[in-house]
PDB file of N, CA and C in Angstrom:
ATOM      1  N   UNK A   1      22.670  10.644  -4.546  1.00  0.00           N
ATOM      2  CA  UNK A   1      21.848  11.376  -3.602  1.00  0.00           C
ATOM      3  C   UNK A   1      22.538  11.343  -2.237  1.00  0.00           C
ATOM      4  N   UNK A   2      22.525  12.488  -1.573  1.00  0.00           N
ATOM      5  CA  UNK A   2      23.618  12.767  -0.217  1.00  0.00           C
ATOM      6  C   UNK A   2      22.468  12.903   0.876  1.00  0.00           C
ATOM      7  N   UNK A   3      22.607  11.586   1.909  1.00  0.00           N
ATOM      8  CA  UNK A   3      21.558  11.635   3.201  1.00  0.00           C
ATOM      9  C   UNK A   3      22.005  12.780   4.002  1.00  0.00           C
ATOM     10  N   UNK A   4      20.841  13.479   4.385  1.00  0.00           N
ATOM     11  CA  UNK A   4      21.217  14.435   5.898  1.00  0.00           C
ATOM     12  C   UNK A   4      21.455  13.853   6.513  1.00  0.00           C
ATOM     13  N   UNK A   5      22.145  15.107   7.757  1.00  0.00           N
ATOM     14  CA  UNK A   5      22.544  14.458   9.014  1.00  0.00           C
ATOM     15  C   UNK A   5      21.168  13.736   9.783  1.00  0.00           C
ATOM     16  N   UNK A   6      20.325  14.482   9.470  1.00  0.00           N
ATOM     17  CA  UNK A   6      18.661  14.123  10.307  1.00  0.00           C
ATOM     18  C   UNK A   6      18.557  13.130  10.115  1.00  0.00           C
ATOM     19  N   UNK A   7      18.459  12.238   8.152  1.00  0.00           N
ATOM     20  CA  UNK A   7      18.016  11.330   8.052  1.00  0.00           C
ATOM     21  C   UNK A   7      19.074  10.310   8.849  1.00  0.00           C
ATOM     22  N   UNK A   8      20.336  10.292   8.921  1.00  0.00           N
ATOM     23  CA  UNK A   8      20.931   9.414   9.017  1.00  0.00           C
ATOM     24  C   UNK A   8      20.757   9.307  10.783  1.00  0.00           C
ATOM     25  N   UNK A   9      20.359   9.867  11.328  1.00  0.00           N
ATOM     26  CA  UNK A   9      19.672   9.964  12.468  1.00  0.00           C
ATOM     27  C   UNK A   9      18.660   9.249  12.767  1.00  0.00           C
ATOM     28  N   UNK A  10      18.046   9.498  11.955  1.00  0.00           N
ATOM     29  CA  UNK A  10      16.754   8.954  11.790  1.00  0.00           C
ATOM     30  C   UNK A  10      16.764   7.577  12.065  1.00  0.00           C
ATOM     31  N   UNK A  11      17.674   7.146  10.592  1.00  0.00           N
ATOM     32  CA  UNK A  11      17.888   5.897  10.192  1.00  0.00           C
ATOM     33  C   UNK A  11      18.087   4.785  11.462  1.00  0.00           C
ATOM     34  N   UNK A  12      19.329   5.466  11.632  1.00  0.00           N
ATOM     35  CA  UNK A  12      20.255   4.446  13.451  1.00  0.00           C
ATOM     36  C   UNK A  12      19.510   4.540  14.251  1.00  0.00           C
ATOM     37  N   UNK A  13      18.445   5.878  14.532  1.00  0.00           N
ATOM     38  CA  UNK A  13      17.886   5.378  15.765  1.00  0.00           C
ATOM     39  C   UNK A  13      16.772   4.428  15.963  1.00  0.00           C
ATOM     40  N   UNK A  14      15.973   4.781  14.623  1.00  0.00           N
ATOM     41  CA  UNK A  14      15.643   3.024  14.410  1.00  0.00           C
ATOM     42  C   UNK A  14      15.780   1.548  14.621  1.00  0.00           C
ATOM     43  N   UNK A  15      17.221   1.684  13.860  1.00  0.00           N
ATOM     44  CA  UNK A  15      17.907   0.568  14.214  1.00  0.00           C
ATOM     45  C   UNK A  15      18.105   0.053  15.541  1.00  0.00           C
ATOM     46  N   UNK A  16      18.412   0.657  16.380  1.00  0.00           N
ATOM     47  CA  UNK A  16      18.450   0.922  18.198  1.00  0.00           C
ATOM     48  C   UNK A  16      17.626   0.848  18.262  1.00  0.00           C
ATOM     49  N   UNK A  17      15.972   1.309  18.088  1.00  0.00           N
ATOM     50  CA  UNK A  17      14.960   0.855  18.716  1.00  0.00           C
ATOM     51  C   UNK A  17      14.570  -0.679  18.501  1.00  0.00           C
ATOM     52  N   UNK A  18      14.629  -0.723  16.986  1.00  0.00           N
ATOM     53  CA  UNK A  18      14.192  -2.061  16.719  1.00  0.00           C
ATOM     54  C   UNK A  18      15.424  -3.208  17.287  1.00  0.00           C
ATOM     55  N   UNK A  19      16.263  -2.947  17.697  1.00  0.00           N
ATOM     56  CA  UNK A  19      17.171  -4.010  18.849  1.00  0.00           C
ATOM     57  C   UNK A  19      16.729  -4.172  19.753  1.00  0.00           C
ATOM     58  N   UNK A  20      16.560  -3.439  20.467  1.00  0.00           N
ATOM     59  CA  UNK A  20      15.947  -2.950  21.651  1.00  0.00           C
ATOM     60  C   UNK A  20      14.603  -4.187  21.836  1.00  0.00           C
ATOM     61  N   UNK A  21      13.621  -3.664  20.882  1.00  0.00           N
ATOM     62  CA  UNK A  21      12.159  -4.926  20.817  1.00  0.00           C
ATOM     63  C   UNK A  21      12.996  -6.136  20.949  1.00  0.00           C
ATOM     64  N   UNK A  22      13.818  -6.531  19.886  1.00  0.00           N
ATOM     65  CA  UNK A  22      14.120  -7.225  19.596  1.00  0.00           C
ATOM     66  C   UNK A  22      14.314  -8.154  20.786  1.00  0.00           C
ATOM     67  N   UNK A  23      15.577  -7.814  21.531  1.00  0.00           N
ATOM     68  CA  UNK A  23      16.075  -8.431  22.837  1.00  0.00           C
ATOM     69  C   UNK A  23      14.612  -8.450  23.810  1.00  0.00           C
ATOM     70  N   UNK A  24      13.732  -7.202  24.156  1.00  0.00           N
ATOM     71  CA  UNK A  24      13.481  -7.200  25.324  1.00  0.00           C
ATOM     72  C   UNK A  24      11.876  -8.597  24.227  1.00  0.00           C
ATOM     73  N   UNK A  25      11.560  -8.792  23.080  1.00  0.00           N
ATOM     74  CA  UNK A  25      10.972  -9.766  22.953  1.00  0.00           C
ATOM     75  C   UNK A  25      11.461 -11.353  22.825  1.00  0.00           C
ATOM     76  N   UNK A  26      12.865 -11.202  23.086  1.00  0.00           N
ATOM     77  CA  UNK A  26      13.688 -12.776  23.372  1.00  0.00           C
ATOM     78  C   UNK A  26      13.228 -12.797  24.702  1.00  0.00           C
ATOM     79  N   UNK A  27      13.770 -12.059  25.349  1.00  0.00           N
ATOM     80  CA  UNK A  27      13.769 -11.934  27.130  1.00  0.00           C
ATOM     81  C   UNK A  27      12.217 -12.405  27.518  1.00  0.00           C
ATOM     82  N   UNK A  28      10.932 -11.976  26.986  1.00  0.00           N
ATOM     83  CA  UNK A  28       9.824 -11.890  27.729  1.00  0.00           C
ATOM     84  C   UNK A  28       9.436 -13.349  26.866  1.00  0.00           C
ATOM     85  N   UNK A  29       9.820 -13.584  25.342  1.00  0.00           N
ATOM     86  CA  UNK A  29       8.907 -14.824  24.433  1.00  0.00           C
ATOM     87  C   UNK A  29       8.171 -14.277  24.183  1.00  0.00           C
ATOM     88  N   UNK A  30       8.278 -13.042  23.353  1.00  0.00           N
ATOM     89  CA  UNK A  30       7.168 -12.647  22.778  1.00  0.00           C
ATOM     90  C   UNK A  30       7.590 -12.602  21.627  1.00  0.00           C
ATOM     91  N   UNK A  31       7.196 -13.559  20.571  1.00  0.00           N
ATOM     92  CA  UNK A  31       7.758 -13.654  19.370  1.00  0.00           C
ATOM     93  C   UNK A  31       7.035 -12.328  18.223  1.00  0.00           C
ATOM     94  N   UNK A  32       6.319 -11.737  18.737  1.00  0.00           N
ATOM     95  CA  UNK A  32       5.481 -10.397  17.810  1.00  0.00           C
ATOM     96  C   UNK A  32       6.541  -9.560  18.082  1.00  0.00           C
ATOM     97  N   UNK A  33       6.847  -9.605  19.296  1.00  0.00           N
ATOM     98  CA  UNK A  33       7.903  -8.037  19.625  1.00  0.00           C
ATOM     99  C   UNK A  33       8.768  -8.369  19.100  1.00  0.00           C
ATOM    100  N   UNK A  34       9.534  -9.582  19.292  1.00  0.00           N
ATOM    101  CA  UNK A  34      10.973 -10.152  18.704  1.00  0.00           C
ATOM    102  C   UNK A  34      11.141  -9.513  17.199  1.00  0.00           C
ATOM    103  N   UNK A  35      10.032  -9.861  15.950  1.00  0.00           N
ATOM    104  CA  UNK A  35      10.298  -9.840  14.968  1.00  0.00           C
ATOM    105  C   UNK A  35       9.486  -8.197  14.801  1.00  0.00           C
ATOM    106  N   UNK A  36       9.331  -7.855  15.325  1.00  0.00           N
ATOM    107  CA  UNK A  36       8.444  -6.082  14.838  1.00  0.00           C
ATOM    108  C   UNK A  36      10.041  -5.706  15.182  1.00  0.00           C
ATOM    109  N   UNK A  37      10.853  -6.156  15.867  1.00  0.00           N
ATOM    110  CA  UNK A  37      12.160  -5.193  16.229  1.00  0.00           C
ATOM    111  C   UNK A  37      13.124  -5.536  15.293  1.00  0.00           C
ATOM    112  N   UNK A  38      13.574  -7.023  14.823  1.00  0.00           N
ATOM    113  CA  UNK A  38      14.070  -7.437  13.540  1.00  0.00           C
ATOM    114  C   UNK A  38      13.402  -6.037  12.372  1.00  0.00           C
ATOM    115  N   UNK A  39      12.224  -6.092  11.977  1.00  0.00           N
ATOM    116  CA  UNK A  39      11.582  -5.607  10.886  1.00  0.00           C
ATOM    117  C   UNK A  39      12.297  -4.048  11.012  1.00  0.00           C
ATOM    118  N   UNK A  40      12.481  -3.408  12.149  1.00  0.00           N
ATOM    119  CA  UNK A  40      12.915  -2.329  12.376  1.00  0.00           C
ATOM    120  C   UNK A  40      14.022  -1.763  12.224  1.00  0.00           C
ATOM    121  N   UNK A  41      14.325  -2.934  12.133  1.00  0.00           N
ATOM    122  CA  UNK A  41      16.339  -3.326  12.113  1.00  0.00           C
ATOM    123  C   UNK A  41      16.364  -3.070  11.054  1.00  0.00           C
ATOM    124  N   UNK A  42      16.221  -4.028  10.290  1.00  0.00           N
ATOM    125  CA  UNK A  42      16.390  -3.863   9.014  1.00  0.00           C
ATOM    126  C   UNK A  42      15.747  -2.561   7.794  1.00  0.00           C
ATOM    127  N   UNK A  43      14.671  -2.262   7.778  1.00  0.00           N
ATOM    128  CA  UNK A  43      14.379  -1.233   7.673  1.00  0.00           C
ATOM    129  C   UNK A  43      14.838   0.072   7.840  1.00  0.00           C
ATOM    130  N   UNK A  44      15.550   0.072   8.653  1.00  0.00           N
ATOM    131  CA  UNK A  44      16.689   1.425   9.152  1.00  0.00           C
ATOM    132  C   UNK A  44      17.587   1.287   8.531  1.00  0.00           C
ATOM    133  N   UNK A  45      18.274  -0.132   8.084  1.00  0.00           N
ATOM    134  CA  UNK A  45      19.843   0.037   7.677  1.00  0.00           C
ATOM    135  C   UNK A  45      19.352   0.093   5.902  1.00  0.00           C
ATOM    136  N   UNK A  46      18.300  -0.406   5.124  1.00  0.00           N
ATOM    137  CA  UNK A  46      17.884  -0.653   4.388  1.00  0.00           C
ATOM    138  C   UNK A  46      17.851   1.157   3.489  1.00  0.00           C
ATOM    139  N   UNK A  47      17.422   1.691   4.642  1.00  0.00           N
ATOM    140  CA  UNK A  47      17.209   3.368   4.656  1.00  0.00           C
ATOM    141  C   UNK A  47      18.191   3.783   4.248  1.00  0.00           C
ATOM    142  N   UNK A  48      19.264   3.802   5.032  1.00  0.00           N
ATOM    143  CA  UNK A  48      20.981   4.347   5.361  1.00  0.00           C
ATOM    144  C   UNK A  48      21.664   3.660   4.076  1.00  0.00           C
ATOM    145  N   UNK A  49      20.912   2.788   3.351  1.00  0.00           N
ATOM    146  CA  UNK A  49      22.222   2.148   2.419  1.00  0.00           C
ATOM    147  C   UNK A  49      21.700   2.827   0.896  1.00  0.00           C
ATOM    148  N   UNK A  50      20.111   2.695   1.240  1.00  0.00           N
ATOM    149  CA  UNK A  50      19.641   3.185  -0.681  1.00  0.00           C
ATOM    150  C   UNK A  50      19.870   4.998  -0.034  1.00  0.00           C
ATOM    151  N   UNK A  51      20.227   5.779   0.709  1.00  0.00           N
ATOM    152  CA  UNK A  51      20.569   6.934   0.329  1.00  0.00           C
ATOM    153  C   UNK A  51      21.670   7.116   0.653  1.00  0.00           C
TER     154      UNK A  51
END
């Protein structure tokens, strides 16, 4: 199965967002944001690899 350009779009910018939580929930100690941005992370690349 061949990802679109959209999805694969899709996918990374995910990934970038969920970094994004990630850091700005190290920075503040907010361990909910920290790991909702992990979850995001992964989830995106998780996307990008099964298509």
């Amino acid at each position: 199965m061949c990802m679109s350009v959209d999805d694969t779009a899709k996918n990374r910018s995910r990934q970038v967002k969920g970094k994004a939580k990630e850091v700005t929930g190290k920075a503040t100690g907010n361990k909910k944001l920290e790991r909702s941005g992990q979850k995001d992370m992964v989830a995106g690349e998780v996307k990008e690899r099964l298509n």
